[in-house]
PDB file of N, CA and C in Angstrom:
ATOM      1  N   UNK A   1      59.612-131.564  90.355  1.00  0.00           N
ATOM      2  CA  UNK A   1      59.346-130.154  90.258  1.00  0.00           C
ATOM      3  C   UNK A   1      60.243-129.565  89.172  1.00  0.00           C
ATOM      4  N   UNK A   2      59.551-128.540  88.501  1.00  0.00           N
ATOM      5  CA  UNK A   2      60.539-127.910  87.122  1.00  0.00           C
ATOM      6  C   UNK A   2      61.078-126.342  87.628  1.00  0.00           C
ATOM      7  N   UNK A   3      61.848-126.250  86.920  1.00  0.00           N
ATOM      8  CA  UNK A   3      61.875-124.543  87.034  1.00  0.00           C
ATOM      9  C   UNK A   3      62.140-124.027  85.356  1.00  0.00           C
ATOM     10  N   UNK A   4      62.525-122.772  85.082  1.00  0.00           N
ATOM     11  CA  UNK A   4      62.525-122.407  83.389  1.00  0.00           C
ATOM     12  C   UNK A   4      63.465-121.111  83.540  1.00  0.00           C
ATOM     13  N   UNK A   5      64.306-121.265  82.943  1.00  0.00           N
ATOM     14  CA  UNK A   5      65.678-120.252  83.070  1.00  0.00           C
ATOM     15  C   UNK A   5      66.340-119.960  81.244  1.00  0.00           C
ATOM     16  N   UNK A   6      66.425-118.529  81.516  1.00  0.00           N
ATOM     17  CA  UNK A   6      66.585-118.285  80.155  1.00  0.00           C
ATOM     18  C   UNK A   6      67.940-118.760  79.471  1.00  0.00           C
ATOM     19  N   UNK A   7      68.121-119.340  78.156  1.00  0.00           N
ATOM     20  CA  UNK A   7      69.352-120.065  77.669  1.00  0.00           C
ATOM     21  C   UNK A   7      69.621-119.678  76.220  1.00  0.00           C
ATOM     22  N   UNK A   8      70.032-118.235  76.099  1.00  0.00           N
ATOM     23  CA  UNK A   8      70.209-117.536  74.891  1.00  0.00           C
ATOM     24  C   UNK A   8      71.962-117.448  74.606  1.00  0.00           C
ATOM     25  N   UNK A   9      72.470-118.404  75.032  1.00  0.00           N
ATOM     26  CA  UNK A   9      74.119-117.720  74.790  1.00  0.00           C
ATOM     27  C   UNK A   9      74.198-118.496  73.598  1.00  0.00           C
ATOM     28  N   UNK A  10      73.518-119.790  73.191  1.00  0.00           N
ATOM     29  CA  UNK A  10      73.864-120.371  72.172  1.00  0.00           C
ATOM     30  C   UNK A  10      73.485-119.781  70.310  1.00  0.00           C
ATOM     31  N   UNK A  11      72.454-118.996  70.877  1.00  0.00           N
ATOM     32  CA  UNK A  11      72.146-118.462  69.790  1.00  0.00           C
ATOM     33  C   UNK A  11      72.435-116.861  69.585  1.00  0.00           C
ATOM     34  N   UNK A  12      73.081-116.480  70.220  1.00  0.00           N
ATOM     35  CA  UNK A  12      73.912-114.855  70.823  1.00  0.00           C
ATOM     36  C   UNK A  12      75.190-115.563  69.833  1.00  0.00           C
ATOM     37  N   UNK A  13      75.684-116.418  70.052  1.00  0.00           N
ATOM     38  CA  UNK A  13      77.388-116.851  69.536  1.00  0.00           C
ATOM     39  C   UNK A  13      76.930-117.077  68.293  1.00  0.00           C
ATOM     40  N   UNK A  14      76.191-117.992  68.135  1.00  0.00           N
ATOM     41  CA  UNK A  14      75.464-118.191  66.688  1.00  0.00           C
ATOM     42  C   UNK A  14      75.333-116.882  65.384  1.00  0.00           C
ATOM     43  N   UNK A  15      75.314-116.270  66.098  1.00  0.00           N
ATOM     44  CA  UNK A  15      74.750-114.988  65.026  1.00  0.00           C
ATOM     45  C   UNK A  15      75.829-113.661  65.590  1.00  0.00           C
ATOM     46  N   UNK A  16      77.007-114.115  66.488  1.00  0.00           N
ATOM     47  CA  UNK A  16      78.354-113.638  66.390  1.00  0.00           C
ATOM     48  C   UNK A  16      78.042-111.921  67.018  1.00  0.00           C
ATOM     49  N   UNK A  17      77.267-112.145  68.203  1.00  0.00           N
ATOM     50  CA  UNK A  17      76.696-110.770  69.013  1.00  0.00           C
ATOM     51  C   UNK A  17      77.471-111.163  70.117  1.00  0.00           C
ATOM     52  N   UNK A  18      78.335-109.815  70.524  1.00  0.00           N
ATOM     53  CA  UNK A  18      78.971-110.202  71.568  1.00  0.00           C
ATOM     54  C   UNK A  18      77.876-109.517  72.722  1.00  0.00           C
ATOM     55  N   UNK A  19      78.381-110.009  74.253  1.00  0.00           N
ATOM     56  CA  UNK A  19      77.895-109.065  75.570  1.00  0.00           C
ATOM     57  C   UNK A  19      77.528-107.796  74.903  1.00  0.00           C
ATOM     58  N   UNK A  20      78.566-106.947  74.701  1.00  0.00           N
ATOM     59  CA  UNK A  20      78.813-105.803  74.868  1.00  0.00           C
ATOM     60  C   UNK A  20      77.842-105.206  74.116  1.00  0.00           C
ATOM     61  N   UNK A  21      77.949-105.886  72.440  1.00  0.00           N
ATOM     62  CA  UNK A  21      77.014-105.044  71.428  1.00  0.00           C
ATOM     63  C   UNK A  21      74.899-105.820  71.626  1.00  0.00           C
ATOM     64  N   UNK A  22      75.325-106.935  72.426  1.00  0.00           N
ATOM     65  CA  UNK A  22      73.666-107.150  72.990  1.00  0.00           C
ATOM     66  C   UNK A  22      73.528-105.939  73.563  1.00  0.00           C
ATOM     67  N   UNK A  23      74.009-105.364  74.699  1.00  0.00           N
ATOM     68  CA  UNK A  23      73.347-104.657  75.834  1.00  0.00           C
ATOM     69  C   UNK A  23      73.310-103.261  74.730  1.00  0.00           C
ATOM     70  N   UNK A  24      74.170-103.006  74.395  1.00  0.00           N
ATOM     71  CA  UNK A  24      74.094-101.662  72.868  1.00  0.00           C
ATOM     72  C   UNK A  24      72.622-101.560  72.400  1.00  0.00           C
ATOM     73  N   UNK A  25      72.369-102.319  71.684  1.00  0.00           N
ATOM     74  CA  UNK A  25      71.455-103.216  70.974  1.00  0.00           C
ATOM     75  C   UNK A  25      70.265-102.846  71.563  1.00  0.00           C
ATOM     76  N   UNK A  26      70.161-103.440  72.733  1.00  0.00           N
ATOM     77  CA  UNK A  26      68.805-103.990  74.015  1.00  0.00           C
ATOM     78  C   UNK A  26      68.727-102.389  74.676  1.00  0.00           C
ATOM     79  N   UNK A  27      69.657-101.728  74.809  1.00  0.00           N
ATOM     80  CA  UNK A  27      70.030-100.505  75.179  1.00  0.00           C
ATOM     81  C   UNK A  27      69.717-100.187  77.124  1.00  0.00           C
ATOM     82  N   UNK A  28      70.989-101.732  77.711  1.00  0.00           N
ATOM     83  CA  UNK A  28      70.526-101.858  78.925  1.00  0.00           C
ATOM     84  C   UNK A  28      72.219-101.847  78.880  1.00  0.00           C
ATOM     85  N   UNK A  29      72.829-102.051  80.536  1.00  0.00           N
ATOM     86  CA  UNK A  29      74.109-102.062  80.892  1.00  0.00           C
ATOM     87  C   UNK A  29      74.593-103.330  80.674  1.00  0.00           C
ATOM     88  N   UNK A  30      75.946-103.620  80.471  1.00  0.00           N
ATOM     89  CA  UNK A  30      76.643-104.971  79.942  1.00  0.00           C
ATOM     90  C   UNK A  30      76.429-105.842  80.895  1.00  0.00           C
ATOM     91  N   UNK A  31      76.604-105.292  82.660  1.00  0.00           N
ATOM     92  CA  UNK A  31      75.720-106.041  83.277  1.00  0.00           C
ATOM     93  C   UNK A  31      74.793-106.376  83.551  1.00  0.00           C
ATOM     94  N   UNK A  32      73.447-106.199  82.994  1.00  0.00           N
ATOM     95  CA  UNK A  32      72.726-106.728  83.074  1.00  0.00           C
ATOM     96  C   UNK A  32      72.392-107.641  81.981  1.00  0.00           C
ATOM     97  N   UNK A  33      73.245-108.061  80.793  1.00  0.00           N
ATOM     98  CA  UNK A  33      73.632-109.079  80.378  1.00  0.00           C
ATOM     99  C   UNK A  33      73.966-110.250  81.082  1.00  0.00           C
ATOM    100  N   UNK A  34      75.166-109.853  81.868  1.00  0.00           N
ATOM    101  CA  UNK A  34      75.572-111.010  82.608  1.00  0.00           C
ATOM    102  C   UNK A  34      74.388-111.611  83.860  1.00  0.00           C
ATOM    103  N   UNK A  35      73.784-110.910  83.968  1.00  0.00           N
ATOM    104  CA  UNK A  35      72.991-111.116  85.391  1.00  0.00           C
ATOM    105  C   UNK A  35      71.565-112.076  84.450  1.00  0.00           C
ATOM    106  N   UNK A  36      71.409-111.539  83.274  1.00  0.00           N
ATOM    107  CA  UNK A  36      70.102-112.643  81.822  1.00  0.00           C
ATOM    108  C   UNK A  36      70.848-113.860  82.324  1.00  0.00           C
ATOM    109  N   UNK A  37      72.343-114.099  81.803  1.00  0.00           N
ATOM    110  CA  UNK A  37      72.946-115.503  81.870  1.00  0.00           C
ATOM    111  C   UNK A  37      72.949-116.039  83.132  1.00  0.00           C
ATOM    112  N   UNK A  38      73.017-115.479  84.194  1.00  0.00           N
ATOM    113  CA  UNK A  38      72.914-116.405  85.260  1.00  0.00           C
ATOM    114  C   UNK A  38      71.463-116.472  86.496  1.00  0.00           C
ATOM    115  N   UNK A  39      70.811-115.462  86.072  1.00  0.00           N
ATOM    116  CA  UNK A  39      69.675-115.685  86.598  1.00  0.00           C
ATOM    117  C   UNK A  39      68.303-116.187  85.785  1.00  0.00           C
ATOM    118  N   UNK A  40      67.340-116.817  86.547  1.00  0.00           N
ATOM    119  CA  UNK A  40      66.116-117.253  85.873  1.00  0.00           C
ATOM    120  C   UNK A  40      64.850-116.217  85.446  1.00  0.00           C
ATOM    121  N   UNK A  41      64.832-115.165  86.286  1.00  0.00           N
ATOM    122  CA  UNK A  41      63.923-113.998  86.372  1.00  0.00           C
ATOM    123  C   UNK A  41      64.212-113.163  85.096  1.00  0.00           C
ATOM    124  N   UNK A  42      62.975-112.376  84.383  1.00  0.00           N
ATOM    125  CA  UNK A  42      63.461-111.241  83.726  1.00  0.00           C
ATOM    126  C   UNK A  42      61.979-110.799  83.408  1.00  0.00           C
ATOM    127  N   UNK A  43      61.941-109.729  83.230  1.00  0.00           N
ATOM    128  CA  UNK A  43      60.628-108.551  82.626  1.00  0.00           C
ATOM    129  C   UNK A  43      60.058-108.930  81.547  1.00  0.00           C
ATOM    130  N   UNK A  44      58.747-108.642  81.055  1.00  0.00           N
ATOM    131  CA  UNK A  44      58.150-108.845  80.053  1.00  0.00           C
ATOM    132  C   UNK A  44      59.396-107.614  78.707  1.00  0.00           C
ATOM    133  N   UNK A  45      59.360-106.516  79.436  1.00  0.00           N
ATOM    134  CA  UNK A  45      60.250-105.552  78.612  1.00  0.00           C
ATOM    135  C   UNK A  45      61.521-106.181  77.868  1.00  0.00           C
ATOM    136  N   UNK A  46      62.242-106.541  79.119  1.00  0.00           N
ATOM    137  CA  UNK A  46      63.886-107.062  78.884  1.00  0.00           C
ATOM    138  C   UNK A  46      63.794-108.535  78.094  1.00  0.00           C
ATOM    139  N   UNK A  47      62.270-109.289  77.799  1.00  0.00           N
ATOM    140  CA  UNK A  47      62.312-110.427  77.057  1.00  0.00           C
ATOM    141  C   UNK A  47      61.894-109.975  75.776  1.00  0.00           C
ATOM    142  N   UNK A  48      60.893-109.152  75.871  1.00  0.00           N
ATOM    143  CA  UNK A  48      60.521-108.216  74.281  1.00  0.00           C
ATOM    144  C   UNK A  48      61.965-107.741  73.559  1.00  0.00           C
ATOM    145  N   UNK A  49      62.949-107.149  74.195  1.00  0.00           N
ATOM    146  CA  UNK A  49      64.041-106.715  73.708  1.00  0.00           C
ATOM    147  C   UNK A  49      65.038-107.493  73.180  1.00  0.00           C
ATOM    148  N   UNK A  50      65.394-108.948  74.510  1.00  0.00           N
ATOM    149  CA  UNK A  50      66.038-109.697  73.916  1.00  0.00           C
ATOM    150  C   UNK A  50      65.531-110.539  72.469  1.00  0.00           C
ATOM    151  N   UNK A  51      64.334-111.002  72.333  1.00  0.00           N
ATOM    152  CA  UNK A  51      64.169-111.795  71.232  1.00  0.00           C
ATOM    153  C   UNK A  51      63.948-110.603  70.163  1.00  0.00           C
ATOM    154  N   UNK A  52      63.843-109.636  70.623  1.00  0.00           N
ATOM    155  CA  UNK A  52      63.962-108.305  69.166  1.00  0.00           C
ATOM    156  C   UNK A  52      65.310-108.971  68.235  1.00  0.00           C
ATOM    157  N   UNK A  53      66.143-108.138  69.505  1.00  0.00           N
ATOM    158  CA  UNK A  53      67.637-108.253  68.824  1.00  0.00           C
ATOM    159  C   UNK A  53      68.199-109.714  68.193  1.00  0.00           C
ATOM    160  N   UNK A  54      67.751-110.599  68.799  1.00  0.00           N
ATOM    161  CA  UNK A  54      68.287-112.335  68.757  1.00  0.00           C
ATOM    162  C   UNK A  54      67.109-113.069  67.465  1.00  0.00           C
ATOM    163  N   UNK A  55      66.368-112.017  67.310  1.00  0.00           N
ATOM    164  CA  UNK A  55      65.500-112.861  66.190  1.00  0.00           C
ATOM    165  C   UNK A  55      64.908-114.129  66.383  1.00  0.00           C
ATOM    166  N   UNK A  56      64.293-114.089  67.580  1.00  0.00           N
ATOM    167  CA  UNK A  56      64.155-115.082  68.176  1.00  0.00           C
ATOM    168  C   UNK A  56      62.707-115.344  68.854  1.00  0.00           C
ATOM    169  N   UNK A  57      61.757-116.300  69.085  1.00  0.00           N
ATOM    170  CA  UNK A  57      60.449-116.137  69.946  1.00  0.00           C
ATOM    171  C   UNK A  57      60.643-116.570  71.086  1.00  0.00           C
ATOM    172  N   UNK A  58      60.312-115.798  72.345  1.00  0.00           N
ATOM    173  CA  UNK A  58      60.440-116.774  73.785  1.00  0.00           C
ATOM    174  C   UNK A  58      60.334-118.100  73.870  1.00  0.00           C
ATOM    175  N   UNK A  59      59.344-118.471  73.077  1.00  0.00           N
ATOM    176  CA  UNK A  59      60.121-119.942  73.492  1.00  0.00           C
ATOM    177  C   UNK A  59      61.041-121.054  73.102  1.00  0.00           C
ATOM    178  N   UNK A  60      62.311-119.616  71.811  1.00  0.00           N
ATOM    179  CA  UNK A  60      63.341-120.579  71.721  1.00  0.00           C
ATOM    180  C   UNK A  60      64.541-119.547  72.745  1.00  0.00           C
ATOM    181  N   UNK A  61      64.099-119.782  73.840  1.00  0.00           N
ATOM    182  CA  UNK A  61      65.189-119.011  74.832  1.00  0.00           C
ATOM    183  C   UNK A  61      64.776-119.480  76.110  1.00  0.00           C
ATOM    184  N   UNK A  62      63.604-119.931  76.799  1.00  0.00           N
ATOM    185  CA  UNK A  62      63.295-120.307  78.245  1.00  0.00           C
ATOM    186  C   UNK A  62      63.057-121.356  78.092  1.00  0.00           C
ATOM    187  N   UNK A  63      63.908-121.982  78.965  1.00  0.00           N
ATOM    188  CA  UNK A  63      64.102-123.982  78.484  1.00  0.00           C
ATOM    189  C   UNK A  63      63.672-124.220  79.977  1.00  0.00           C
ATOM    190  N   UNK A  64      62.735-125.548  80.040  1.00  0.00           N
ATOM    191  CA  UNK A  64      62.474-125.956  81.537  1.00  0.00           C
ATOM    192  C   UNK A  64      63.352-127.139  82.212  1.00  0.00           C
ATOM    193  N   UNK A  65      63.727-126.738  83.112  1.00  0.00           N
ATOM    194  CA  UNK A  65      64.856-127.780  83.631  1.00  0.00           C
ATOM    195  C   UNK A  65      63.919-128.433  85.179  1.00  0.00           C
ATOM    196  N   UNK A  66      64.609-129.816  85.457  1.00  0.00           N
ATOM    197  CA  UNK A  66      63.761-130.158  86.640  1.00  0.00           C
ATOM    198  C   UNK A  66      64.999-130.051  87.534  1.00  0.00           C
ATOM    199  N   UNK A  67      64.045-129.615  89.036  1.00  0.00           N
ATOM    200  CA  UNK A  67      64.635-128.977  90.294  1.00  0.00           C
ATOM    201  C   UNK A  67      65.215-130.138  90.715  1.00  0.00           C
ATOM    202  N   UNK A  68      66.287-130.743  91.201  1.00  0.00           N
ATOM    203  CA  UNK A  68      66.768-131.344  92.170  1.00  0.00           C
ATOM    204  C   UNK A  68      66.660-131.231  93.421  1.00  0.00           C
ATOM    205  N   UNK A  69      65.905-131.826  93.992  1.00  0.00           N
ATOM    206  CA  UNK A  69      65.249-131.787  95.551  1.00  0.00           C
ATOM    207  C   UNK A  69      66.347-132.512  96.252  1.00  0.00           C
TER     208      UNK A  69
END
């Protein structure tokens, strides 16, 4: 079984965007930055925004990982 969880910190550091100036940016709270990095869920909105800012297409950010049963 797979699941697909978003994995944008590598390309956030890459292009030298911290937390703070993403959520600026995305124009959401710094936590809900932190809550992108550790959860799998997010909005059609809050994914339109992130790959705005990150220059990026969804599918270089939702990577599929398999579930450990």
């Amino acid at each position: 079984m797979f699941g697909y969880k978003l994995d944008f910190a590598h390309i956030q550091k890459a292009k030298g965007i911290s937390d703070s100036e993403l959520a600026r940016r995305m124009k959401v709270s710094r936590s809900s930055i932190g809550y992108l990095k550790t959860r799998s869920g997010i909005d059609f909105d809050t994914l339109e925004k992130l790959c705005r800012v990150l220059e990026v297409e969804p599918k270089d950010i939702i990577v599929k990982y398999e579930l450990l049963l």
